[in-house]
PDB file of N, CA and C in Angstrom:
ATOM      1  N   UNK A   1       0.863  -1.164   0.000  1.00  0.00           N
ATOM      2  CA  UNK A   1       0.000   0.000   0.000  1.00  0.00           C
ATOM      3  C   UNK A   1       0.909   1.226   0.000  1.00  0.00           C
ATOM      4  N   UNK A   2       0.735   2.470  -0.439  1.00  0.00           N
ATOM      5  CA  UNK A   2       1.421   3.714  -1.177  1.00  0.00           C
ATOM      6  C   UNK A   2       1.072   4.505  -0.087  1.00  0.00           C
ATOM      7  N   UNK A   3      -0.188   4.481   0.249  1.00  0.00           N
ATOM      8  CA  UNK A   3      -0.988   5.627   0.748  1.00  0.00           C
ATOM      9  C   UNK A   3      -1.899   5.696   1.238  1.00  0.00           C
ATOM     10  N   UNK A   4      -2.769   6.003   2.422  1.00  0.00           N
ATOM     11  CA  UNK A   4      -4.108   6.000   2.658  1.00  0.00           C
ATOM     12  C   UNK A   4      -4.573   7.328   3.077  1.00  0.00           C
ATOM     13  N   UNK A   5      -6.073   7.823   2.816  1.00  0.00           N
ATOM     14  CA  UNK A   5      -6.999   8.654   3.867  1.00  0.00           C
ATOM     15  C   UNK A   5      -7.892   8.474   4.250  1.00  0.00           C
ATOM     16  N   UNK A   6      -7.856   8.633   5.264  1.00  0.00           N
ATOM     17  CA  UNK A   6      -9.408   8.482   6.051  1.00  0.00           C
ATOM     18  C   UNK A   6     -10.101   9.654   5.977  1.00  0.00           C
ATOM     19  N   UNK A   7     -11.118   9.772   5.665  1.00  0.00           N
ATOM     20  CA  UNK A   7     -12.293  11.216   5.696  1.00  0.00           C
ATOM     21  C   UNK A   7     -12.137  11.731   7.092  1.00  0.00           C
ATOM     22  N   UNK A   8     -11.928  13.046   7.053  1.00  0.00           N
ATOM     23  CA  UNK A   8     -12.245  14.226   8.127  1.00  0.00           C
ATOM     24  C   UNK A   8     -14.186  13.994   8.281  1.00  0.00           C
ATOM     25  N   UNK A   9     -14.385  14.110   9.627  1.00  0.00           N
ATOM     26  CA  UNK A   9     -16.029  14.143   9.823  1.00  0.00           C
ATOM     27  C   UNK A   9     -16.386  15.518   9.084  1.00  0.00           C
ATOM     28  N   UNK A  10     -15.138  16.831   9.084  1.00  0.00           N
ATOM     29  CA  UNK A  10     -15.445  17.951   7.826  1.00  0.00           C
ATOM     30  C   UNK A  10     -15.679  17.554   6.833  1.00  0.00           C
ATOM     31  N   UNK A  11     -14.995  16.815   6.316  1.00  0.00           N
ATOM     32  CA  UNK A  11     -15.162  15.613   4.645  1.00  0.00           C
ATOM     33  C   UNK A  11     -16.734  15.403   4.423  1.00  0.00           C
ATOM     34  N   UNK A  12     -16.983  14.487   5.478  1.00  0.00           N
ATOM     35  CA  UNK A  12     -17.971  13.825   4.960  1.00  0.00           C
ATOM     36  C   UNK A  12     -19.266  14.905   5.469  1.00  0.00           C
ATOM     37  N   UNK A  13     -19.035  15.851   6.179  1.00  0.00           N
ATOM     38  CA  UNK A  13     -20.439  16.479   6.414  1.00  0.00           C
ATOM     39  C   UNK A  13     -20.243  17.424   5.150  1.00  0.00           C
ATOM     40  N   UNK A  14     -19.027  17.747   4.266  1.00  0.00           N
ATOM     41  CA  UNK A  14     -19.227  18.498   3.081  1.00  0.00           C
ATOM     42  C   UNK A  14     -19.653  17.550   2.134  1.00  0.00           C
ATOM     43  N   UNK A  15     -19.625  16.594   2.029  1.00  0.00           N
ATOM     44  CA  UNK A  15     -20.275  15.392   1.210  1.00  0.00           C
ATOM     45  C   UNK A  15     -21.531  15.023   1.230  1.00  0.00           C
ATOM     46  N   UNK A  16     -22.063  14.598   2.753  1.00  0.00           N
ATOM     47  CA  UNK A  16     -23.219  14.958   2.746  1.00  0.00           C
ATOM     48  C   UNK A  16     -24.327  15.901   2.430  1.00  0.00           C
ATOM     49  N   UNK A  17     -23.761  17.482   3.271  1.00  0.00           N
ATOM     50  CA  UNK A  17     -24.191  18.490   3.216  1.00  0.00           C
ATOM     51  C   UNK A  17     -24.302  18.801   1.618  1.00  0.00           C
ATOM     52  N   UNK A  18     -23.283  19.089   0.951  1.00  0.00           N
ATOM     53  CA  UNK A  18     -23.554  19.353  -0.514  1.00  0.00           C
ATOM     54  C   UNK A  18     -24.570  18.279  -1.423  1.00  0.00           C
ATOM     55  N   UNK A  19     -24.504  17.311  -0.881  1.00  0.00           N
ATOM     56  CA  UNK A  19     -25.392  16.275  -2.103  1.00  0.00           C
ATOM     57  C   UNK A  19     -27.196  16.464  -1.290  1.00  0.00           C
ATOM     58  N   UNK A  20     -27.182  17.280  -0.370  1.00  0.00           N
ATOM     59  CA  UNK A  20     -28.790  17.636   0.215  1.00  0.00           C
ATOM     60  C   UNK A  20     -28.874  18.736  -0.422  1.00  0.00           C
ATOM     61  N   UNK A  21     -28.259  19.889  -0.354  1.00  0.00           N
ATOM     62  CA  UNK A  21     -28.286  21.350  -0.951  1.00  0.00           C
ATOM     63  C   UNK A  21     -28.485  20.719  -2.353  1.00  0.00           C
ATOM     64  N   UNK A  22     -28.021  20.231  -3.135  1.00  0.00           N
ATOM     65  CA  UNK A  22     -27.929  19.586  -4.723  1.00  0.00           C
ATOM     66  C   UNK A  22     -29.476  19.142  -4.872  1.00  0.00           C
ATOM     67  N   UNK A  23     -30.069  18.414  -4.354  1.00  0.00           N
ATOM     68  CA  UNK A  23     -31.360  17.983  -3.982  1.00  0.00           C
ATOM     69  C   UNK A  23     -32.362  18.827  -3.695  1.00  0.00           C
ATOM     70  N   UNK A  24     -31.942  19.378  -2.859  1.00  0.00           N
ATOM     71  CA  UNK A  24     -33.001  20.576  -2.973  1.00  0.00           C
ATOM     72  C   UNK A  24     -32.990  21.650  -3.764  1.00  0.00           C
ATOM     73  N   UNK A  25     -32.409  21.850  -4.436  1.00  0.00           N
ATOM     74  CA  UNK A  25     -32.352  23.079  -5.398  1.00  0.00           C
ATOM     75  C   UNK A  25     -32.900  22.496  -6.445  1.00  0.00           C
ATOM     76  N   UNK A  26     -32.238  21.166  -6.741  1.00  0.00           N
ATOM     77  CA  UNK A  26     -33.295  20.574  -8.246  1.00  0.00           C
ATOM     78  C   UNK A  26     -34.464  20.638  -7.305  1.00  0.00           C
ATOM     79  N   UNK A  27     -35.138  20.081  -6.240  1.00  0.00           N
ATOM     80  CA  UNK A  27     -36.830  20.016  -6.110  1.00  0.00           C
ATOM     81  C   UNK A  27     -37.403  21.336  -6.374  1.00  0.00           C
ATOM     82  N   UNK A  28     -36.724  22.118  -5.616  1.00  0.00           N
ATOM     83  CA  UNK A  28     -36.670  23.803  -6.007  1.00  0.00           C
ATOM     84  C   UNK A  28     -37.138  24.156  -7.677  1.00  0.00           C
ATOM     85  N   UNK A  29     -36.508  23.701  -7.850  1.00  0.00           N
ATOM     86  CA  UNK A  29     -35.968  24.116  -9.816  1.00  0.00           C
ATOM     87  C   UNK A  29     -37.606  23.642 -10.483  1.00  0.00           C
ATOM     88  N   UNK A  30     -38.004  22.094 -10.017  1.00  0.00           N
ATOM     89  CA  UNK A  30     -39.089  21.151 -10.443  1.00  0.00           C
ATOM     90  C   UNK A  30     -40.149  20.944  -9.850  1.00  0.00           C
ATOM     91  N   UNK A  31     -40.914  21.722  -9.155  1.00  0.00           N
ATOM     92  CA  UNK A  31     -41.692  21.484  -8.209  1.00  0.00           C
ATOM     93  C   UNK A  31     -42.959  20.918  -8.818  1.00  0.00           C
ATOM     94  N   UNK A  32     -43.384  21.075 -10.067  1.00  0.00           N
ATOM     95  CA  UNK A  32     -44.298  19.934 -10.958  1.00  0.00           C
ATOM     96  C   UNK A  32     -43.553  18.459 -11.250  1.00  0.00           C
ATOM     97  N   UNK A  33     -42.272  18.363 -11.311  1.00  0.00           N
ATOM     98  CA  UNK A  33     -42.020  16.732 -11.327  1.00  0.00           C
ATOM     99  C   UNK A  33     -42.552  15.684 -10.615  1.00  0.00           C
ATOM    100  N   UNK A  34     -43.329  14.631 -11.237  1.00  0.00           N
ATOM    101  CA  UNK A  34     -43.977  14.041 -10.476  1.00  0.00           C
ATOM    102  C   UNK A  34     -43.413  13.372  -9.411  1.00  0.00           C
ATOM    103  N   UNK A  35     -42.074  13.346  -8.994  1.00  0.00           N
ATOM    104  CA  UNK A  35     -41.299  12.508  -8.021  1.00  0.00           C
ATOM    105  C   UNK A  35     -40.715  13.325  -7.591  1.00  0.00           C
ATOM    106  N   UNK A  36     -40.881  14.571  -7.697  1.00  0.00           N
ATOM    107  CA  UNK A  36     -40.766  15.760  -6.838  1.00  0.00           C
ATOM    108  C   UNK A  36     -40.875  14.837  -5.033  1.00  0.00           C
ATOM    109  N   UNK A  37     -42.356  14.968  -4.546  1.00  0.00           N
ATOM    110  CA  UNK A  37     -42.522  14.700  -3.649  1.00  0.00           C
ATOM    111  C   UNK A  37     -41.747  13.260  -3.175  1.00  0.00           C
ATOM    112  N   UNK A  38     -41.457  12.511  -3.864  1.00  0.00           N
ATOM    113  CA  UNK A  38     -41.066  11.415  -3.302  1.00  0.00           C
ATOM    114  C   UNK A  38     -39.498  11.203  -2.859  1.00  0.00           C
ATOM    115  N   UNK A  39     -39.009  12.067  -3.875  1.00  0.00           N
ATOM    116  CA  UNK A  39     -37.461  12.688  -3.668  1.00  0.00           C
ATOM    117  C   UNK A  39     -37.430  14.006  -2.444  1.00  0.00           C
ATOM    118  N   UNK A  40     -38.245  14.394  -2.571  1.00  0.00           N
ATOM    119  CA  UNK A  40     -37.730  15.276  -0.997  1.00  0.00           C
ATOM    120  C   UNK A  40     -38.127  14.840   0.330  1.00  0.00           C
ATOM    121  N   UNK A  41     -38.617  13.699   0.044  1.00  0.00           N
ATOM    122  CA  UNK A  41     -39.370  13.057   1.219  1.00  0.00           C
ATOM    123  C   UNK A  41     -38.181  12.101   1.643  1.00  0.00           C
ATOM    124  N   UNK A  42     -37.748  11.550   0.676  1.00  0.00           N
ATOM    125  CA  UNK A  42     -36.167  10.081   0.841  1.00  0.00           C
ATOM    126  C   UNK A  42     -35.229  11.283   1.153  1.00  0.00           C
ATOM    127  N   UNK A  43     -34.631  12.623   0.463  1.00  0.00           N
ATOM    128  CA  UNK A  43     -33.986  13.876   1.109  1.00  0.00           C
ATOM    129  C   UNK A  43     -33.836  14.331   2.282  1.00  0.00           C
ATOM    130  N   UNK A  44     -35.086  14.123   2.591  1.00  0.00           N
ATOM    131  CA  UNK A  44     -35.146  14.955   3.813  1.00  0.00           C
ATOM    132  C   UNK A  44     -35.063  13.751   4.981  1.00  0.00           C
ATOM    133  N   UNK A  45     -35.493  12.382   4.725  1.00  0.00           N
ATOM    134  CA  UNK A  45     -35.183  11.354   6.009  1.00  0.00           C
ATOM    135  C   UNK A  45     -33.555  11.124   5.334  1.00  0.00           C
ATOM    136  N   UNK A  46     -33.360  11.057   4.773  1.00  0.00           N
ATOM    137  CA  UNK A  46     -31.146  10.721   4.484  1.00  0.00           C
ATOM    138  C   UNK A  46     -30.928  11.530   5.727  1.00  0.00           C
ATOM    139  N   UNK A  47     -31.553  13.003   5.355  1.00  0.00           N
ATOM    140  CA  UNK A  47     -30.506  13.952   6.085  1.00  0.00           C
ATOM    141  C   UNK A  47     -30.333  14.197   7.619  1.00  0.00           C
ATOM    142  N   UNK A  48     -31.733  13.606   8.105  1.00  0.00           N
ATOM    143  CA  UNK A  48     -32.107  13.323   9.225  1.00  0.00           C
ATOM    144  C   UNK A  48     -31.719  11.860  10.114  1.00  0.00           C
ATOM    145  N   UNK A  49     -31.391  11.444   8.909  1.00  0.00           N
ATOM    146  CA  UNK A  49     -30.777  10.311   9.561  1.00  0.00           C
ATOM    147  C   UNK A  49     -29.141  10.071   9.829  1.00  0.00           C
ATOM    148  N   UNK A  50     -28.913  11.006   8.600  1.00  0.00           N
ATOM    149  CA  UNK A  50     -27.018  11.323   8.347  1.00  0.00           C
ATOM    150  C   UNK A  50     -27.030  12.102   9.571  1.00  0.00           C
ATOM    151  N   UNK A  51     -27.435  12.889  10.050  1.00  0.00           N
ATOM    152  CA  UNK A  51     -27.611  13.702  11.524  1.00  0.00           C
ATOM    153  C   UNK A  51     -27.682  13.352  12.659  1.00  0.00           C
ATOM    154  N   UNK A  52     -28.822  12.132  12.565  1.00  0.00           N
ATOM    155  CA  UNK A  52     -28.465  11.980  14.193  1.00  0.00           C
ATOM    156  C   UNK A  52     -27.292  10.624  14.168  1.00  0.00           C
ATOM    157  N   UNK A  53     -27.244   9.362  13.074  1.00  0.00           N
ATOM    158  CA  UNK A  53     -26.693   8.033  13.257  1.00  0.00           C
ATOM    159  C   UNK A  53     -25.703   8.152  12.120  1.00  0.00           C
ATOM    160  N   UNK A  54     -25.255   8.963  10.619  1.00  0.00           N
ATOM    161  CA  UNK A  54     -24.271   8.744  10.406  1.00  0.00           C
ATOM    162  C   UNK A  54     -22.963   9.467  10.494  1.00  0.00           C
ATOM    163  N   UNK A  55     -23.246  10.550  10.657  1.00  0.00           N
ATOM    164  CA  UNK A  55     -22.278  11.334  11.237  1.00  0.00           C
ATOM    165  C   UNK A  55     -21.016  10.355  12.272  1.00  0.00           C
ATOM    166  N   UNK A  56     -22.208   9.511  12.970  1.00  0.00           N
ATOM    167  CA  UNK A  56     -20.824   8.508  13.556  1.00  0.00           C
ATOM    168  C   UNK A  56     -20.028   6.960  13.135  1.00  0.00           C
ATOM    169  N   UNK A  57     -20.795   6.935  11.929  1.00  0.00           N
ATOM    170  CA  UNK A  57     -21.231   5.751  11.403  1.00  0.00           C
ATOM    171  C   UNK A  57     -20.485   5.719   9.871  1.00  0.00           C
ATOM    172  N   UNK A  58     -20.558   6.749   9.358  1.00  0.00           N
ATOM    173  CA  UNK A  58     -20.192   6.541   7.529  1.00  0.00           C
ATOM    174  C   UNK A  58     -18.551   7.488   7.590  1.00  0.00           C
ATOM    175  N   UNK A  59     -18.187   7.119   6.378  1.00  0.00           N
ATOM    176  CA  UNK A  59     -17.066   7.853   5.701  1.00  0.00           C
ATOM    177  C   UNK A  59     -16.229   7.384   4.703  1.00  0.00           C
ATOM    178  N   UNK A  60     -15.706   7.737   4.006  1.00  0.00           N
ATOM    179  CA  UNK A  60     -14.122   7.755   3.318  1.00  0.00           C
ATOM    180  C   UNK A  60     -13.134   6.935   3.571  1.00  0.00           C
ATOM    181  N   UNK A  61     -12.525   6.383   3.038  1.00  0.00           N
ATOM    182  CA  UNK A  61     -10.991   5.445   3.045  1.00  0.00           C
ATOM    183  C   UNK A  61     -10.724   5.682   1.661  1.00  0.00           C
ATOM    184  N   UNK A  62      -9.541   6.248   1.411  1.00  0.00           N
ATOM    185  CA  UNK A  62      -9.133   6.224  -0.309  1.00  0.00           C
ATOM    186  C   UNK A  62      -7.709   5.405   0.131  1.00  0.00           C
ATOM    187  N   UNK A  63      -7.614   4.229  -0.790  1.00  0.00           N
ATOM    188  CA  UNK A  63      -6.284   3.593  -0.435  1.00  0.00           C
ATOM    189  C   UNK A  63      -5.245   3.682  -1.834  1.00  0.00           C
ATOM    190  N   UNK A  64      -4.222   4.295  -1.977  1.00  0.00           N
ATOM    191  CA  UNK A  64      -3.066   4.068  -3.158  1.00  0.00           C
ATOM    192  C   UNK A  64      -2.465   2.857  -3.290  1.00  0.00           C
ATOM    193  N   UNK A  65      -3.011   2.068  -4.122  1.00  0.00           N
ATOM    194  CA  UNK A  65      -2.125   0.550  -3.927  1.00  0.00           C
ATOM    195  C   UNK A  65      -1.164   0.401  -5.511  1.00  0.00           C
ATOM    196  N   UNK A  66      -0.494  -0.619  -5.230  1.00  0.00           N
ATOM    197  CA  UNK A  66       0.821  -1.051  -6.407  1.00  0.00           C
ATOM    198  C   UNK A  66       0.705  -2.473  -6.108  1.00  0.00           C
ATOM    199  N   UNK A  67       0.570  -3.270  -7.608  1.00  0.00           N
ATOM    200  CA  UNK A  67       1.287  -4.264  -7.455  1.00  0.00           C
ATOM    201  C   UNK A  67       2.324  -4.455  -7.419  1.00  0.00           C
ATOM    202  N   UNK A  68       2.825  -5.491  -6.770  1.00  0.00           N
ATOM    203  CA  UNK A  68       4.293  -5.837  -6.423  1.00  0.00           C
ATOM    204  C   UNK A  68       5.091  -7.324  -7.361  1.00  0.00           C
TER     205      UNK A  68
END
């Protein structure tokens, strides 16, 4: 192995955080799409759930490997 990182909990709440903002701006954008409602409804429990249980739970590992 070359290299590893582990995600900063900054990492992944900019990972998270940005892919909800992304989500809501398209529902924003589409508010006649018919899966409008069904997408801000799965949106809005992710984010509530990334909040209270993954925040301690998810993240990042990027590993640099070589064969030998």
């Amino acid at each position: 192995m070359l290299a590893t990182h582990a995600s900063t909990r900054a990492e992944w709440d900019d990972y998270e955080h940005g892919y909800a903002e992304a989500m809501r701006a398209w529902l924003d954008a589409h508010p006649d799409d018919p899966d409008a409602p069904a997408f801000r409804m799965r949106c809005e429990s992710w984010a509530a759930a990334y909040a209270r249980w993954g925040r301690e739970t998810l993240g990042f590992v990027t590993l640099v490997l070589a064969r030998t």
